[in-house]
Protein backbone atom coordinates (compact mmCIF):
# COMPACT_ATOMS: atom_id res chain seq x y z
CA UNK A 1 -5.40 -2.96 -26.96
CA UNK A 2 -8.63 -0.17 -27.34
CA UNK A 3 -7.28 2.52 -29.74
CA UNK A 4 -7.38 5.41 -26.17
CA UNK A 5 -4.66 2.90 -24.83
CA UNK A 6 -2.98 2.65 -28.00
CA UNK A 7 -2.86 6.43 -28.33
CA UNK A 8 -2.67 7.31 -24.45
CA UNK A 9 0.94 5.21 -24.94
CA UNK A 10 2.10 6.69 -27.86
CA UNK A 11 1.72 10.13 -26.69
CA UNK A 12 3.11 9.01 -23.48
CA UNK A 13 6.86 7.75 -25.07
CA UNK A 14 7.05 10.74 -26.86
CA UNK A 15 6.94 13.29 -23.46
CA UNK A 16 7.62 11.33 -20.27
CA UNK A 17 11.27 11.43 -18.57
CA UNK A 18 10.21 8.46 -17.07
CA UNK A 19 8.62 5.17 -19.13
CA UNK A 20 5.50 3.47 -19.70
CA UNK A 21 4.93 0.02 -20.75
CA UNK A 22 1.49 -1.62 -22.00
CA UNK A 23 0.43 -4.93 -20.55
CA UNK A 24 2.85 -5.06 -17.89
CA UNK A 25 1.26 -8.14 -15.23
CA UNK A 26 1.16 -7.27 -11.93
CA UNK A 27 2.33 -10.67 -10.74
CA UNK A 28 5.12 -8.51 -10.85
CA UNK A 29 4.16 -5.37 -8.75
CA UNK A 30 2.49 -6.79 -5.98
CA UNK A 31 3.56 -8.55 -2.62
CA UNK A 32 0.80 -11.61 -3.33
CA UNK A 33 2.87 -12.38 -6.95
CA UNK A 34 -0.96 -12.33 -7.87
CA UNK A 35 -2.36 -9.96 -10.75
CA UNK A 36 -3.29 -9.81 -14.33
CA UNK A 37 -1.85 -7.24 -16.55
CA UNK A 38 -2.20 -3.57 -16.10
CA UNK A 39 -3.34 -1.66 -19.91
CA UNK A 40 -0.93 0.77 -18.95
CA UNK A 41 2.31 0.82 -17.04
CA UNK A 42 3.75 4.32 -15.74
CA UNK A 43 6.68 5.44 -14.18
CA UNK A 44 6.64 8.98 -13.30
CA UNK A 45 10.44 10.50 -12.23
CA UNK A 46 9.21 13.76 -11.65
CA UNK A 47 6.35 16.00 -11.23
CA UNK A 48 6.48 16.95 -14.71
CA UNK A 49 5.83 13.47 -15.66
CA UNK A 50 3.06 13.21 -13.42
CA UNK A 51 1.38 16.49 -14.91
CA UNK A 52 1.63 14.86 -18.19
CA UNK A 53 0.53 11.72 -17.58
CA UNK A 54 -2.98 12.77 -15.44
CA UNK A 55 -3.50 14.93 -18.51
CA UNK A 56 -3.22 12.60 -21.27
CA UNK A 57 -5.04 9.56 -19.44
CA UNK A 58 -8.51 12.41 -18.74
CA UNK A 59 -7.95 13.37 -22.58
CA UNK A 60 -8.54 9.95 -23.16
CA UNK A 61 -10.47 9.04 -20.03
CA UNK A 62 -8.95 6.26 -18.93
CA UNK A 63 -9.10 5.03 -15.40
CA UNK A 64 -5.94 5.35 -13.17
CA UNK A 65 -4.58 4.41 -10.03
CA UNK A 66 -1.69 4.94 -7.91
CA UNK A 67 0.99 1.45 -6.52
CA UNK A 68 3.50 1.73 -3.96
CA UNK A 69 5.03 -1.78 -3.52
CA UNK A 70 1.75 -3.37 -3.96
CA UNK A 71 1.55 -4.69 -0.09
CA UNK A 72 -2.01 -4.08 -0.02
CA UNK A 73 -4.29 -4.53 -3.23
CA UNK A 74 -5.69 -7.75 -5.10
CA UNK A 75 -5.17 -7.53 -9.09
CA UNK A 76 -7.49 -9.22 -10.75
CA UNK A 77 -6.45 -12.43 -12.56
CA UNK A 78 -7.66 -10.70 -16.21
CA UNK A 79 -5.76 -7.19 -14.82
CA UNK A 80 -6.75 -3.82 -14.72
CA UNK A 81 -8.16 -1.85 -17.51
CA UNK A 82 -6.77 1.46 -17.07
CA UNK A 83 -3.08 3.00 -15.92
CA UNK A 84 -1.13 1.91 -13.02
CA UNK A 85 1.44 5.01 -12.03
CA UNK A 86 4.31 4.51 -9.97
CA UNK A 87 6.71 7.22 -8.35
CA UNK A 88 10.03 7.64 -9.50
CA UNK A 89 13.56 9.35 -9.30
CA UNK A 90 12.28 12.62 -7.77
CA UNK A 91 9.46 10.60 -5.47
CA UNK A 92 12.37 8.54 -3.68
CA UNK A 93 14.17 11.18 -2.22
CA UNK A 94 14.60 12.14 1.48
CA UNK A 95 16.57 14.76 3.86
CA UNK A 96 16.87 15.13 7.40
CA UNK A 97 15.76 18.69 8.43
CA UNK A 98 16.75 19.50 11.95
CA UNK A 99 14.01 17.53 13.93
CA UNK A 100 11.87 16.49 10.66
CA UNK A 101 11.99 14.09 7.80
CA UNK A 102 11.43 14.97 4.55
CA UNK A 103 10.46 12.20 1.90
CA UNK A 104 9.20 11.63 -1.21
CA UNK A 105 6.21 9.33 -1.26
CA UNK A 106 8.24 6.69 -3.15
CA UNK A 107 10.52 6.45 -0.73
CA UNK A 108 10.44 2.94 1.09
CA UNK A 109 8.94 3.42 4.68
CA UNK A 110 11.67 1.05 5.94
CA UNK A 111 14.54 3.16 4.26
CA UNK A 112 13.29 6.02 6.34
CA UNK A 113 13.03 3.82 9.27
CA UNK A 114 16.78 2.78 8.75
CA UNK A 115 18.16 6.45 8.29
CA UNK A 116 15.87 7.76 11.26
CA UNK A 117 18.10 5.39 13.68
CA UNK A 118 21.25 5.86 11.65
CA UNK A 119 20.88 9.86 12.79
CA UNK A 120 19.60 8.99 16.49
CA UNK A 121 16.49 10.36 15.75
CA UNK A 122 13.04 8.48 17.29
CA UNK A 123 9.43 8.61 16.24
CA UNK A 124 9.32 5.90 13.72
CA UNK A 125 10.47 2.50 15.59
CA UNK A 126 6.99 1.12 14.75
CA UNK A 127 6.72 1.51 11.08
CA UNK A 128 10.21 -1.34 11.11
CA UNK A 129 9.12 -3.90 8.95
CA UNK A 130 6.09 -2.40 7.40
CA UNK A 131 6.39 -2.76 3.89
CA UNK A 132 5.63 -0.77 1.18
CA UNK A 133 6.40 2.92 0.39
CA UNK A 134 5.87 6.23 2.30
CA UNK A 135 3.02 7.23 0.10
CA UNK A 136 0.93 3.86 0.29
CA UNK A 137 1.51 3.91 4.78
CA UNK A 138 -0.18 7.68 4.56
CA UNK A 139 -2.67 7.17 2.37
CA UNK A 140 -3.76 3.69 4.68
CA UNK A 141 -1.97 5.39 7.61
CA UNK A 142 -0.07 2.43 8.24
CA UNK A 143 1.25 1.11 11.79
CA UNK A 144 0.17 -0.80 15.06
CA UNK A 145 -2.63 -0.42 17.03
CA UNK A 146 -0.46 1.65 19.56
CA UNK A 147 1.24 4.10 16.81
CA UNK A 148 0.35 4.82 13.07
CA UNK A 149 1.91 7.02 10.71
CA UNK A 150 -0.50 9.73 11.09
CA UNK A 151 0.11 10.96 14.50
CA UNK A 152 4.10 11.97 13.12
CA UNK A 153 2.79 13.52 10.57
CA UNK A 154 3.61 17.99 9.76
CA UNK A 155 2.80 18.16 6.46
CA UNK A 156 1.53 16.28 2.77
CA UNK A 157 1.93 17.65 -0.43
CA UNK A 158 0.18 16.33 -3.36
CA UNK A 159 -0.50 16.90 -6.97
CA UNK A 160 -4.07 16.88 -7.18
CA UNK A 161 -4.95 16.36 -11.08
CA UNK A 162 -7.18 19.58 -11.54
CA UNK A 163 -5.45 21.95 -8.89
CA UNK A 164 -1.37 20.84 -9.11
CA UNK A 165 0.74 20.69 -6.43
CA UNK A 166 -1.58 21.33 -2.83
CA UNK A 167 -0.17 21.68 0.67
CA UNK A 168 -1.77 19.95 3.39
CA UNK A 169 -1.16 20.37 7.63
CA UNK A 170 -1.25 17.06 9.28
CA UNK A 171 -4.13 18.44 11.35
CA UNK A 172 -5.94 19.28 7.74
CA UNK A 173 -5.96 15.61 7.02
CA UNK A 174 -8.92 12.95 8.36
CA UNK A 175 -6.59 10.31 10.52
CA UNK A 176 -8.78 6.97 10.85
CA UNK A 177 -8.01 3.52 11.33
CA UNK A 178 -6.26 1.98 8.61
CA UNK A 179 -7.80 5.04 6.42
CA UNK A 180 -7.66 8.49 5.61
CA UNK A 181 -9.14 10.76 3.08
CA UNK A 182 -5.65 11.67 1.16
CA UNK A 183 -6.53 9.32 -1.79
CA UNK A 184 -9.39 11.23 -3.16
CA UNK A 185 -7.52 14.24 -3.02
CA UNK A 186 -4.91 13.93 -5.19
CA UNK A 187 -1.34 11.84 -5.35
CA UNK A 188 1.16 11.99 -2.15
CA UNK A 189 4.00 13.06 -3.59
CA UNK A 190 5.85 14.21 -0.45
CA UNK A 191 5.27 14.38 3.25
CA UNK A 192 6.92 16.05 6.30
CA UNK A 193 7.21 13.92 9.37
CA UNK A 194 7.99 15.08 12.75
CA UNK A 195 11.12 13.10 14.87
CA UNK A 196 13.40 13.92 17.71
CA UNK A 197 16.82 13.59 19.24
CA UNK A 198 16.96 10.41 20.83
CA UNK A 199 19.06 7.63 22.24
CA UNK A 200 20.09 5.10 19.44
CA UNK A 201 20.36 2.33 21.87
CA UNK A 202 16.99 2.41 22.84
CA UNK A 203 15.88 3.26 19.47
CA UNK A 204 17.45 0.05 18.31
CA UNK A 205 16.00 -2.04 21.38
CA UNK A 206 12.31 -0.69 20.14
CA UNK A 207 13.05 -1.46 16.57
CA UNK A 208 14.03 -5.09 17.66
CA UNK A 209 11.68 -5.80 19.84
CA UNK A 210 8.70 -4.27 17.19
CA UNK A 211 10.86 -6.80 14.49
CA UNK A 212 10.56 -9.56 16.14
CA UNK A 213 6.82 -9.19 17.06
CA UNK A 214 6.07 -8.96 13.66
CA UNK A 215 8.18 -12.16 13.02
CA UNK A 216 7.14 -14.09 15.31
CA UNK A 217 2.99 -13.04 14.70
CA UNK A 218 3.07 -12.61 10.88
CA UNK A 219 4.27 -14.88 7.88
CA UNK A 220 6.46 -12.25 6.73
CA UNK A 221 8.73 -15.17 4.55
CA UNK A 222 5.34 -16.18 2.63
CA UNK A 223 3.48 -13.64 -0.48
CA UNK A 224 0.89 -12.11 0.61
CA UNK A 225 -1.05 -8.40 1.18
CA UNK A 226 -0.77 -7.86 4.85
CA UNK A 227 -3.54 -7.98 6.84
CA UNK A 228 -6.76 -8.58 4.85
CA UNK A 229 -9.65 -7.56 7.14
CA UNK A 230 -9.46 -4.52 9.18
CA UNK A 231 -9.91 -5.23 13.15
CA UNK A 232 -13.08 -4.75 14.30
CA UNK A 233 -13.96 -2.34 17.12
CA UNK A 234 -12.78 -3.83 20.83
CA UNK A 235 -11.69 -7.42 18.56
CA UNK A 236 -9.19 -8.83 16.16
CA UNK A 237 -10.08 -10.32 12.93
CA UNK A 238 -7.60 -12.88 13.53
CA UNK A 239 -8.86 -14.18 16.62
CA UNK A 240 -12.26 -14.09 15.43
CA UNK A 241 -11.06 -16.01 12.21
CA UNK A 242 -9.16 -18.44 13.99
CA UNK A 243 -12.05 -19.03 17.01
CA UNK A 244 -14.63 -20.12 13.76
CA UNK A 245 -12.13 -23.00 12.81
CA UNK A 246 -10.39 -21.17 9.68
CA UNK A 247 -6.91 -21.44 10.15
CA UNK A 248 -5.24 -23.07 7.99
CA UNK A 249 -8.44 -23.22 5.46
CA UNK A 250 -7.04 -22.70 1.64
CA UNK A 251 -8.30 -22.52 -1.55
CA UNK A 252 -6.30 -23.11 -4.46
CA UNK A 253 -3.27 -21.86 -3.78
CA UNK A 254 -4.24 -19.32 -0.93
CA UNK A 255 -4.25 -20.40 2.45
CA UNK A 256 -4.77 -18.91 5.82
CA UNK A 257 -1.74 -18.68 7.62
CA UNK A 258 -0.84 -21.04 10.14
CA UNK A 259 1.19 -17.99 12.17
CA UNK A 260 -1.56 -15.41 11.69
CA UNK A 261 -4.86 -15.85 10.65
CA UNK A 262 -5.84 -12.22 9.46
CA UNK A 263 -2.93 -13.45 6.62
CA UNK A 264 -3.88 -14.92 3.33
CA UNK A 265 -0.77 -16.40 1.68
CA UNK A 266 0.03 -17.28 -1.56
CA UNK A 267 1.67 -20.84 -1.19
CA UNK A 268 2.18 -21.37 -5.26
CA UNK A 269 0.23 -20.30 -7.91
CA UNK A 270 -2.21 -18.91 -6.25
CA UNK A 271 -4.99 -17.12 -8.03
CA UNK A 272 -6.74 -13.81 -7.29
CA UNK A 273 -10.04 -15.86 -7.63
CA UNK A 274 -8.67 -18.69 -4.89
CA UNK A 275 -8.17 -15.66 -2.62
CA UNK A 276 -11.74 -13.30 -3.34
CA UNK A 277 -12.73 -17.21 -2.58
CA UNK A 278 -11.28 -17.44 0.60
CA UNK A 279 -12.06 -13.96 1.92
CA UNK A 280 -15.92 -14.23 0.78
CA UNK A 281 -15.78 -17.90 2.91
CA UNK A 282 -13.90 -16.02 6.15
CA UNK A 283 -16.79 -13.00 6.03
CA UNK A 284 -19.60 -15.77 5.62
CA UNK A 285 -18.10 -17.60 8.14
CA UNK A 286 -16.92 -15.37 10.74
CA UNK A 287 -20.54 -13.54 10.81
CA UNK A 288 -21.95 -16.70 11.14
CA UNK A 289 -20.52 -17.48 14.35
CA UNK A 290 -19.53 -14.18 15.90
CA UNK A 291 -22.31 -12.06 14.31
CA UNK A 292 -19.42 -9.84 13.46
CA UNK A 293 -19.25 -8.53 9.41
CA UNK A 294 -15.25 -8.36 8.37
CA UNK A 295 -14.59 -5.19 6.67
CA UNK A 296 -11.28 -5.94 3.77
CA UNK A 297 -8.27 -3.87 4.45
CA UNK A 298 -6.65 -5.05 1.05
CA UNK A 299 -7.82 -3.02 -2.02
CA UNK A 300 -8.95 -4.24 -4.95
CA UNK A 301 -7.68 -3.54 -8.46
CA UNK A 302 -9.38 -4.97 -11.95
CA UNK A 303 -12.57 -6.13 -12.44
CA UNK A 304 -13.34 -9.30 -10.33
CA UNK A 305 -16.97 -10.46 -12.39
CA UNK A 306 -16.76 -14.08 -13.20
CA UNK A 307 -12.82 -14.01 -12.43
């Protein structure tokens, strides 16, 4: 441990309500069970904590990054460096405001998705079984290629690290394909989502029939990150990975999924090398018989020289 780690977590355990932990793996934290171990380990159950925590880890410049459920990211097999902050207590809150929904953005999307139909309320029957946290589907702006979060979106506040808490409209915010610009800006520590009155019945007919599209389409019983290459303009990476003869292709312990190929799965002790393997194979591939270059949805955490 470098002596700013050392020191970064001592001065951490005296102040934060929350906890931090040093060398935490992120086998752990992440949906692929893949991942090295994080230098530092933060929970943050308030704002406070995440005031305190931005400003200790730039007194001792060390490299941070925000993790939701870890549904979308790679950790490096030798880990990550800097800190890895997570939202707490205060972060996984929510409230129903007359026609809006309020939520912390540690708040699991599909808890939201559950208490939107358990009030009658419609707008978020495509986000059911999406995983990961309310924070990590805005900052991706998570969803199908008919609805994503971003079009039910009011209002984001975040904590930017050298301006505090900011106030964003939903019209203030750059909506893309599987992308926005909310990241750079600071951490999404709450958002405002527009919903309506609706019928539950056909609420719960959507959800189902959205649930078992996704069950039926993705290998939602395996590890994995979700879909790892974004889908090109007009295409889908999973046709065009399955068309070059790729299904079922593994490496190590990651394999392309039988059920969907834009799905890299961790089948047993899978490494984050097997599956930088396999991706670097599909782009080579792919672009070698559809002229098409894949573009990775996944992030990647850690340093992945010689890994």
């Amino acid at each position: 441990m470098s002596w700013a780690i050392a020191a970064a977590h001592r001065d951490l355990a005296r102040s934060l309500g929350g906890s931090v932990r040093a060398g935490e793996m992120m086998a752990r934290h992440t949906t692929f069970r893949i991942g090295g171990p994080a230098a530092l380990f933060i929970t943050c159950d308030a704002v406070r904590d995440l005031k305190t925590s931005l400003e200790v880890l730039d007194d001792y410049q060390i490299e941070w990054t925000v993790l939701g459920r870890g549904s979308n990211v790679l950790v490096s097999d030798r880990g990550y460096d800097g800190a890895v902050i997570v939202l707490g207590r205060d972060f996984r809150k929510h409230a129903v405001d007359g026609e809006h929904l309020i939520a912390g953005g540690g708040v699991l999307l599909g808890t939201l998705v559950q208490e939107a139909y358990a009030r009658g309320l419609t707008g978020l029957e495509f986000a059911v079984g999406i995983p990961g946290t309310l924070g990590g589907a805005l900052a991706m702006n998570a969803g199908t290629r008919e609805n994503w979060i971003g079009s039910i979106v009011e209002g984001v506040t975040l904590y930017a690290p050298q301006g505090g808490l900011l106030g964003l409209r939903g019209s203030e915010i750059v909506w893309e394909y599987r992308r926005t610009d909310l990241p750079p800006r600071g951490v999404i520590v709450e958002a405002r989502l527009r919903i309506e009155a609706g019928d539950r019945d056909a609420i719960r007919y959507a959800m189902d029939g959205s649930l078992r599209r996704r069950k039926s389409s993705q290998p939602l019983g395996m590890p994995s990150a979700g879909s790892v290459f974004v889908n090109p303009g007009g295409d889908s990476a999973g046709r065009l990975i399955q068309s070059a003869g790729l299904k079922g292709a593994r490496c190590g312990g990651a394999v392309i999924s039988d059920v969907h190929a834009n799905f890299i799965v961790n089948e047993g002790g899978a490494t984050a090398h097997d599956v930088l393997a396999l991706m670097q194979r599909i782009m080579t591939v792919v672009e070698e018989v559809h002229g098409i270059k894949l573009r990775p949805e996944i992030r990647f955490l850690g340093s992945f020289e010689e890994s």
